[in-house]
C-alpha atoms as a PDB file:
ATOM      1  CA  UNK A   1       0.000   0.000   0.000  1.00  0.00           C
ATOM      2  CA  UNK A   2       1.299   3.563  -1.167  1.00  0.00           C
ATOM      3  CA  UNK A   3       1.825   5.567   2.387  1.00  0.00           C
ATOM      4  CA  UNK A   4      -1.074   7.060   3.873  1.00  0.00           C
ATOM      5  CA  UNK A   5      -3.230   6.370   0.402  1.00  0.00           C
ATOM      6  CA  UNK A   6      -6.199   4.657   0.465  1.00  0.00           C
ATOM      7  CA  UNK A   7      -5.519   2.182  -2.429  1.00  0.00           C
ATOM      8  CA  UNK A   8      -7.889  -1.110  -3.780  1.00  0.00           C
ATOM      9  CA  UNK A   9      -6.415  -4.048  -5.227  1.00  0.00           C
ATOM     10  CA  UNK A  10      -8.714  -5.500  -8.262  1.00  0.00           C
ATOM     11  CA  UNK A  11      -8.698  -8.641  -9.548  1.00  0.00           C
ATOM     12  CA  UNK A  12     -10.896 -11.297 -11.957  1.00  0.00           C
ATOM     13  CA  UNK A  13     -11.461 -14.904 -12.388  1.00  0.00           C
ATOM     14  CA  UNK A  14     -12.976 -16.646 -15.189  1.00  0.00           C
ATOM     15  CA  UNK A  15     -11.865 -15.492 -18.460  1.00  0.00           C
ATOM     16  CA  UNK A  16     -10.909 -18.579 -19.984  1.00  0.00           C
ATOM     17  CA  UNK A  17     -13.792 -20.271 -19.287  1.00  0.00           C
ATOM     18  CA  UNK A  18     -16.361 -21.508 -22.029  1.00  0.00           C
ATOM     19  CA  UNK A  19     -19.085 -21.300 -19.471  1.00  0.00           C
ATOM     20  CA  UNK A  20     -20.176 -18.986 -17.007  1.00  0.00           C
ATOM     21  CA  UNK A  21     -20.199 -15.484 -15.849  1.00  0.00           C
ATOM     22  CA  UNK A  22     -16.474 -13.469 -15.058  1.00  0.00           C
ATOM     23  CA  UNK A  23     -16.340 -12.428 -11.741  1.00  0.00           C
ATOM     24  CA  UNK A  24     -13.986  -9.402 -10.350  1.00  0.00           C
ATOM     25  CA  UNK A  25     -12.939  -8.072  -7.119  1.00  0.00           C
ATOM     26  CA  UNK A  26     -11.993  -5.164  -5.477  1.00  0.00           C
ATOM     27  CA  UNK A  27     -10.286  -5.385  -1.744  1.00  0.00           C
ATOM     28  CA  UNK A  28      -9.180  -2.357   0.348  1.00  0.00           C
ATOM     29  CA  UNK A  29      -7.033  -3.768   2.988  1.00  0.00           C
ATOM     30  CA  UNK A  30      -5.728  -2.348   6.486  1.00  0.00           C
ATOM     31  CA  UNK A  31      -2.248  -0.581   6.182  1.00  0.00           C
ATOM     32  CA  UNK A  32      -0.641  -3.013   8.351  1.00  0.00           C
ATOM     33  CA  UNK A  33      -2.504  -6.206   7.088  1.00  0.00           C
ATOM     34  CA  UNK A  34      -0.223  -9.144   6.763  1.00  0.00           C
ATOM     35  CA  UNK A  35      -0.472 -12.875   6.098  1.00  0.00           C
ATOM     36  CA  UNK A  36       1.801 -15.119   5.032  1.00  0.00           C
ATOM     37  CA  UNK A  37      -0.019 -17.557   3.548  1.00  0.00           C
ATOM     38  CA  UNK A  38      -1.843 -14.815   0.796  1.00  0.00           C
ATOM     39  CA  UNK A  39       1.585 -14.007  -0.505  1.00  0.00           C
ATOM     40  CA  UNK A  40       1.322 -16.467  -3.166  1.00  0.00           C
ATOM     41  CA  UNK A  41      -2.145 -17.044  -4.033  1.00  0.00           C
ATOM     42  CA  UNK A  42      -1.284 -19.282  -7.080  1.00  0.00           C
ATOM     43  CA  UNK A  43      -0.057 -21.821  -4.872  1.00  0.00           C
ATOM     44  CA  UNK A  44      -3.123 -22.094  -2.950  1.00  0.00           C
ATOM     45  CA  UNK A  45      -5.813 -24.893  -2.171  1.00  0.00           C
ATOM     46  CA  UNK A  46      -9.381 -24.773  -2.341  1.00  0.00           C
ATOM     47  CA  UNK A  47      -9.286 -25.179   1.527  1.00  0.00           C
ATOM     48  CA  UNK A  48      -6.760 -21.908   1.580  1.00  0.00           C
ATOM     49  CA  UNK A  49      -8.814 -19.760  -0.383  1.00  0.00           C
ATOM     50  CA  UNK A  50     -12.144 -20.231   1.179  1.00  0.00           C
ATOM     51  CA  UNK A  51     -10.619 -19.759   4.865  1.00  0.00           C
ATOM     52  CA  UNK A  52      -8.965 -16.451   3.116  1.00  0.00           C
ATOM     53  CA  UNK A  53     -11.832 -15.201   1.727  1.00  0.00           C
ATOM     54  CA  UNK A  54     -13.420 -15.188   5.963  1.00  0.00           C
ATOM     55  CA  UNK A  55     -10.315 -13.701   7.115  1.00  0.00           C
ATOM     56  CA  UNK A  56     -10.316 -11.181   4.233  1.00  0.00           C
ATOM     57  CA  UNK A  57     -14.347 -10.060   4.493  1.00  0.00           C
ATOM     58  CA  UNK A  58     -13.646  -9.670   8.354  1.00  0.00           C
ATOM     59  CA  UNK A  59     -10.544  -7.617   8.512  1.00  0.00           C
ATOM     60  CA  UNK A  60     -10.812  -5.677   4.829  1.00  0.00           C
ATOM     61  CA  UNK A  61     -11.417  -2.116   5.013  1.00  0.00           C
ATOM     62  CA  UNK A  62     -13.723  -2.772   2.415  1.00  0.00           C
ATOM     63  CA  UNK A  63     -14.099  -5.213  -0.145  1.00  0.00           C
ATOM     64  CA  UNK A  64     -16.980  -6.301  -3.027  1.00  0.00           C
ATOM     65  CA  UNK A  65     -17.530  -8.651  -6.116  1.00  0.00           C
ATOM     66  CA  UNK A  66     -19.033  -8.196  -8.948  1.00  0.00           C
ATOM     67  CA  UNK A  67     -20.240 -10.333 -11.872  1.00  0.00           C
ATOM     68  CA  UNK A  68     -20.322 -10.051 -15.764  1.00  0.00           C
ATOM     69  CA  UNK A  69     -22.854 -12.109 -17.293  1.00  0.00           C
ATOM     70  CA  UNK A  70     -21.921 -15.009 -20.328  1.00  0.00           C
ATOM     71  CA  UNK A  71     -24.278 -12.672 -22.493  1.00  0.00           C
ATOM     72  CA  UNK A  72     -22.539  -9.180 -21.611  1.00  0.00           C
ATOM     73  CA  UNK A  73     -19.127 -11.233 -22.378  1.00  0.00           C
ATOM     74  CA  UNK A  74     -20.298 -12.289 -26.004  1.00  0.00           C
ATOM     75  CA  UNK A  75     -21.185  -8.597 -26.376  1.00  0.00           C
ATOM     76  CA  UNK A  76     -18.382  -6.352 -25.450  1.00  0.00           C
ATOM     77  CA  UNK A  77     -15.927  -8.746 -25.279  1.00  0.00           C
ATOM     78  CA  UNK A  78     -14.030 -10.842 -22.225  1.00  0.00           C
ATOM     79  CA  UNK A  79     -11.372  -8.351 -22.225  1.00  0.00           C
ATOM     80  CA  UNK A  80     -14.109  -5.332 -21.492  1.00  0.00           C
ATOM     81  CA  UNK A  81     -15.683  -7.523 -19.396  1.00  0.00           C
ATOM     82  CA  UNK A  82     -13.362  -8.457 -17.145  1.00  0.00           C
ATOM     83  CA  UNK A  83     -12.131  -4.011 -16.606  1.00  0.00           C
ATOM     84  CA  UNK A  84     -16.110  -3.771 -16.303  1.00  0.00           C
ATOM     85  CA  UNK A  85     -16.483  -6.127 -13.382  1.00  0.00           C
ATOM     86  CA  UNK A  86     -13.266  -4.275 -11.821  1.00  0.00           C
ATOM     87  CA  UNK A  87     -15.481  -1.109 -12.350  1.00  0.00           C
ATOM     88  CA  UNK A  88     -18.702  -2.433 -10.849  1.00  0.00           C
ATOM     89  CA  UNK A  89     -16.500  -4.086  -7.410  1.00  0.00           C
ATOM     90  CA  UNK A  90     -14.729  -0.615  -7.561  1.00  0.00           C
ATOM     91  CA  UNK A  91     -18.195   1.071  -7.462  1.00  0.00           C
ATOM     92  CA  UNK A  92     -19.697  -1.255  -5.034  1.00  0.00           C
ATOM     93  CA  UNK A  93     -16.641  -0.642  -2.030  1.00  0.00           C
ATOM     94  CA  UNK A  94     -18.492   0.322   1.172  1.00  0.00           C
ATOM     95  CA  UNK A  95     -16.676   0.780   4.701  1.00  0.00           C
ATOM     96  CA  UNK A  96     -18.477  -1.661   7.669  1.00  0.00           C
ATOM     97  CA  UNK A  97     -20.735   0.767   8.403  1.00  0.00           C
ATOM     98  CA  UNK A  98     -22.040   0.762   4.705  1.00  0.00           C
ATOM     99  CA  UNK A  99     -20.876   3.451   3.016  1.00  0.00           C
ATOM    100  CA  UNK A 100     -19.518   3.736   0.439  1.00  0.00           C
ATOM    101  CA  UNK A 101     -15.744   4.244   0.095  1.00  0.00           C
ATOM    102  CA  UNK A 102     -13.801   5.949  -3.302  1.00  0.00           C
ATOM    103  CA  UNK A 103     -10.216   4.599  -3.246  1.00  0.00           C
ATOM    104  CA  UNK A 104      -7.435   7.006  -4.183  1.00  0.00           C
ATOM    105  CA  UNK A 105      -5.511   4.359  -6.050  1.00  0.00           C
ATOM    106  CA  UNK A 106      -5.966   0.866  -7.708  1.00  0.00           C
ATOM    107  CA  UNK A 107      -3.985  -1.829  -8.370  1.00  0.00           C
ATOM    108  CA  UNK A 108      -4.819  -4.035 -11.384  1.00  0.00           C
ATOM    109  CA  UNK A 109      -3.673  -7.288 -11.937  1.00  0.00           C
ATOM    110  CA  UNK A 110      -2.588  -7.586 -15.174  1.00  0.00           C
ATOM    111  CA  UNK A 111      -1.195  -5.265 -18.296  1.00  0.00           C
ATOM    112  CA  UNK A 112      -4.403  -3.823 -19.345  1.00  0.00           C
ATOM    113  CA  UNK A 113      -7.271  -0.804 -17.849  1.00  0.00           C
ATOM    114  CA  UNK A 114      -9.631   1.657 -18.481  1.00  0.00           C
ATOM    115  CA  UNK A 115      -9.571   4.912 -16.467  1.00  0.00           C
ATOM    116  CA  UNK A 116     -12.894   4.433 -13.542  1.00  0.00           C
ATOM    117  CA  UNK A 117     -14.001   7.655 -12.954  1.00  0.00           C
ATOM    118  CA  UNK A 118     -16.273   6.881  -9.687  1.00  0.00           C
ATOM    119  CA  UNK A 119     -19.913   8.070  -9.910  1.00  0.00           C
ATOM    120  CA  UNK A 120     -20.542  11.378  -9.648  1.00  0.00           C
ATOM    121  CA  UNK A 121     -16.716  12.141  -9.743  1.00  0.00           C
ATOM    122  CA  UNK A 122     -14.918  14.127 -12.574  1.00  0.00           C
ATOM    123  CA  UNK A 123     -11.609  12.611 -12.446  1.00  0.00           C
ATOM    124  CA  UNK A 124     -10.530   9.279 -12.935  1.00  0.00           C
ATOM    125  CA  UNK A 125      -8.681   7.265 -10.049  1.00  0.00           C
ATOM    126  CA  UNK A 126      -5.369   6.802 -10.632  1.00  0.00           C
ATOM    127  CA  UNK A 127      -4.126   3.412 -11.237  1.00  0.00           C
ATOM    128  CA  UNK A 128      -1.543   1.009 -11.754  1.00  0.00           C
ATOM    129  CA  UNK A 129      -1.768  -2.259 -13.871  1.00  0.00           C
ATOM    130  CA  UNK A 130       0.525  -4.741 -12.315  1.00  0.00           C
ATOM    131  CA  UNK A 131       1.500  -8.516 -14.548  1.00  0.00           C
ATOM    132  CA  UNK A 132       1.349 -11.216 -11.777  1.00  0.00           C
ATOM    133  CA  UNK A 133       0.255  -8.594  -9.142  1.00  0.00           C
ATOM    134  CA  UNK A 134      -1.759 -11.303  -7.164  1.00  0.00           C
ATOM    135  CA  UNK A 135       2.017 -12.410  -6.267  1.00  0.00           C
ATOM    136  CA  UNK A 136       3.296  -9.032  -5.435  1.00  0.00           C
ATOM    137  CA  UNK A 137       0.557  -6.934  -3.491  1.00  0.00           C
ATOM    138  CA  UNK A 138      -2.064  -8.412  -0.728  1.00  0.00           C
ATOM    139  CA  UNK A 139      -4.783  -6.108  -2.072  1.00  0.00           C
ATOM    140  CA  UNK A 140      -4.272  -7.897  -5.627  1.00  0.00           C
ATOM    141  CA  UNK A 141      -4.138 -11.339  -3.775  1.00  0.00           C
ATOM    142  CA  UNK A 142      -7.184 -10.270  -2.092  1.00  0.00           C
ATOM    143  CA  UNK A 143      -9.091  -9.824  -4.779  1.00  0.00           C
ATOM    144  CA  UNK A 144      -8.377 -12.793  -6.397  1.00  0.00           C
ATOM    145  CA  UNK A 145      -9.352 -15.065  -4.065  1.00  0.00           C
ATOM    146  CA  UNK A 146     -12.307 -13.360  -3.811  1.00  0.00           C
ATOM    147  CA  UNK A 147     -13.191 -13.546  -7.301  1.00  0.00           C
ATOM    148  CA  UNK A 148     -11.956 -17.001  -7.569  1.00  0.00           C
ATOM    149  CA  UNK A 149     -14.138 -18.341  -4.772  1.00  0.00           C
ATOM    150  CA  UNK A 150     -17.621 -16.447  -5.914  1.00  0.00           C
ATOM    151  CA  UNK A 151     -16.843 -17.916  -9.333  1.00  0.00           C
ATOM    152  CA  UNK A 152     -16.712 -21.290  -7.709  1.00  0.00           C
ATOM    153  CA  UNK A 153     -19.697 -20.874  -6.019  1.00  0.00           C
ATOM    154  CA  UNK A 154     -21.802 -19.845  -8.854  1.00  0.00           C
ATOM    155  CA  UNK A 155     -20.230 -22.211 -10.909  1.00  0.00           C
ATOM    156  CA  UNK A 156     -21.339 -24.919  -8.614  1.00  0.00           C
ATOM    157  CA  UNK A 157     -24.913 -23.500  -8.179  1.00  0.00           C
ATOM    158  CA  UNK A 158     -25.165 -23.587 -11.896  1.00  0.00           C
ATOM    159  CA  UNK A 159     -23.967 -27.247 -12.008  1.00  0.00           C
ATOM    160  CA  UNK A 160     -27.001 -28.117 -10.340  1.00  0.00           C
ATOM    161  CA  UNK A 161     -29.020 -26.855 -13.147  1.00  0.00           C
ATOM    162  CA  UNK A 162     -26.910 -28.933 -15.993  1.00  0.00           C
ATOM    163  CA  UNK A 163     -24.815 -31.622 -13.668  1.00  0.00           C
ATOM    164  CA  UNK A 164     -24.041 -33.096 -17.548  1.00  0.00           C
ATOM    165  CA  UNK A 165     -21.340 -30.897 -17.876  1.00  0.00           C
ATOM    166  CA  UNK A 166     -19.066 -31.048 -15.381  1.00  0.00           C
ATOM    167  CA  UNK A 167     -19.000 -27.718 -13.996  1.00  0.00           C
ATOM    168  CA  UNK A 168     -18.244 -29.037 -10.339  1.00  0.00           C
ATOM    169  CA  UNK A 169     -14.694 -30.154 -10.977  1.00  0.00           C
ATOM    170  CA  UNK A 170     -14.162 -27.910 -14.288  1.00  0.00           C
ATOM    171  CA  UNK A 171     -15.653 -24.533 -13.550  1.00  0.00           C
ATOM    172  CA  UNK A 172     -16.653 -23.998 -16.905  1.00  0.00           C
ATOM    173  CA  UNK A 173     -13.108 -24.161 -18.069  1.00  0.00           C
ATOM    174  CA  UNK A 174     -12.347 -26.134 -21.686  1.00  0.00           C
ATOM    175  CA  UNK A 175     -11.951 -29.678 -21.047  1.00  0.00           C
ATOM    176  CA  UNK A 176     -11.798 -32.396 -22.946  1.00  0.00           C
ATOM    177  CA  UNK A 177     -14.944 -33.728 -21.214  1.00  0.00           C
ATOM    178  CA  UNK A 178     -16.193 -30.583 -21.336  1.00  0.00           C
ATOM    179  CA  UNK A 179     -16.390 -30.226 -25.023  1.00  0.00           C
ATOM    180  CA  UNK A 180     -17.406 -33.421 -25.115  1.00  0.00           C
ATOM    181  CA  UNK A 181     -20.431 -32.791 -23.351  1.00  0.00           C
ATOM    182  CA  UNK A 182     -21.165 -29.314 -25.562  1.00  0.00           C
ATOM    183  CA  UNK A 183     -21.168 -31.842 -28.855  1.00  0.00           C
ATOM    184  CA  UNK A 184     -24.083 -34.265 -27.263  1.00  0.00           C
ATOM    185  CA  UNK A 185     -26.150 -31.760 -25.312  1.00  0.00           C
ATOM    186  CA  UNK A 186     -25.476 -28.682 -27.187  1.00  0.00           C
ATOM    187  CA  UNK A 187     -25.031 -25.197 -25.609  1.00  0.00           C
ATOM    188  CA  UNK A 188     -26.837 -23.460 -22.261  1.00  0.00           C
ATOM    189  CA  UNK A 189     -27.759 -19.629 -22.124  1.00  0.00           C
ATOM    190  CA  UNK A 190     -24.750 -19.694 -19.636  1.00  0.00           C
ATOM    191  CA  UNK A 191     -22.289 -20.845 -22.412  1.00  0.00           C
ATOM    192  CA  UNK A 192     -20.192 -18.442 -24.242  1.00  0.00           C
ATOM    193  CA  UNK A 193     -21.163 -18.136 -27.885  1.00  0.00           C
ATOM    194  CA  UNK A 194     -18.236 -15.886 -28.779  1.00  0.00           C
ATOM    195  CA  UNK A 195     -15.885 -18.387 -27.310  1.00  0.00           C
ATOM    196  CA  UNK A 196     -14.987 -21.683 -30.101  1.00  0.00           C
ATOM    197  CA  UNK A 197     -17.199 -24.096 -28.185  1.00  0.00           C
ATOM    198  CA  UNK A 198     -15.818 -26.805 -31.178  1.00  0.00           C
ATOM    199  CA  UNK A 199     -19.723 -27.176 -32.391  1.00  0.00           C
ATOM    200  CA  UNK A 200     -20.359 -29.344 -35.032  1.00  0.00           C
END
């Protein structure tokens, strides 16, 4: 965190998926938050992440998730859609009493970003795009076990509805049982039509 700057970390998950909704992050942590075991989120378990993601709703200055429907994807684009979920998380940070908080810098996991100019604000928020930032700042970690964990949770919710394609274990991702499935039972609304679903 930048000294004495109220800075969110962003983050998404999802974006190579076939299936599914992206879902993004945004995670304002404590100045003197620390915790070894978020240092290296790539490296973590399922376990890991979802006892993260109580520690990190509990002691976050703020934090929120937001979603980017399969639909909005095949229309602007996963690229767009993942900066547009960043945007909605941004806009949704509220402080534990519920209001809302404007950071006064972002970090963004990865190389690419479109200035968020909060609502009812004039200027944009300056931020930083950061490759592999989830392994170099806690905010960035933050966020991405956030957004990883929501996704898995909707992703299992939606496996309920159409258990023939394996979303439990592949999260929508392209697998060759996945695919397989997509050539005998065709597509779902939740599929990505823009995506090369290898239809017949």
């Amino acid at each position: 965190m930048m000294s004495g700057i109220v800075e969110a970390g962003c983050d998404e998950a999802g974006r190579g998926p076939l299936a599914g909704s992206v879902f993004a992050a945004a995670v304002i942590l404590p100045p003197d938050f620390t915790n070894e075991v978020l240092n290296d989120s790539k490296q973590l378990t399922e376990r890991q992440r979802y006892a993260l993601r109580e520690v990190i709703e509990h002691e976050a200055v703020a934090w929120a998730v937001a979603e980017v429907t399969a639909e909005e994807i095949d229309r602007i684009n996963i690229l767009q859609a993942s900066i547009t979920g960043m945007h909605r998380a941004l806009a949704a940070l509220k402080d534990k009493q519920g209001q809302p908080i404007v950071p006064e810098h972002i970090l963004v996991d990865g190389n690419k970003w479109k200035p968020y100019v909060p609502e009812g604000g004039l200027l944009e928020v300056p931020a930083r795009t950061v490759v592999k930032g989830d392994a170099t700042y806690m905010s960035i970690a933050a966020a991405s076990v956030l957004a990883k964990t929501y996704r898995d949770d909707y992703m299992l919710r939606l496996h309920e509805q159409y258990p023939m394609y394996g979303w439990d274990e592949n999260k929508g991702y392209p697998t060759a049982a996945h695919y397989e499935a997509i050539q005998k039972y065709g597509v779902t609304p939740y599929h990505r039509k823009s995506f090369n679903l290898k239809l017949k």
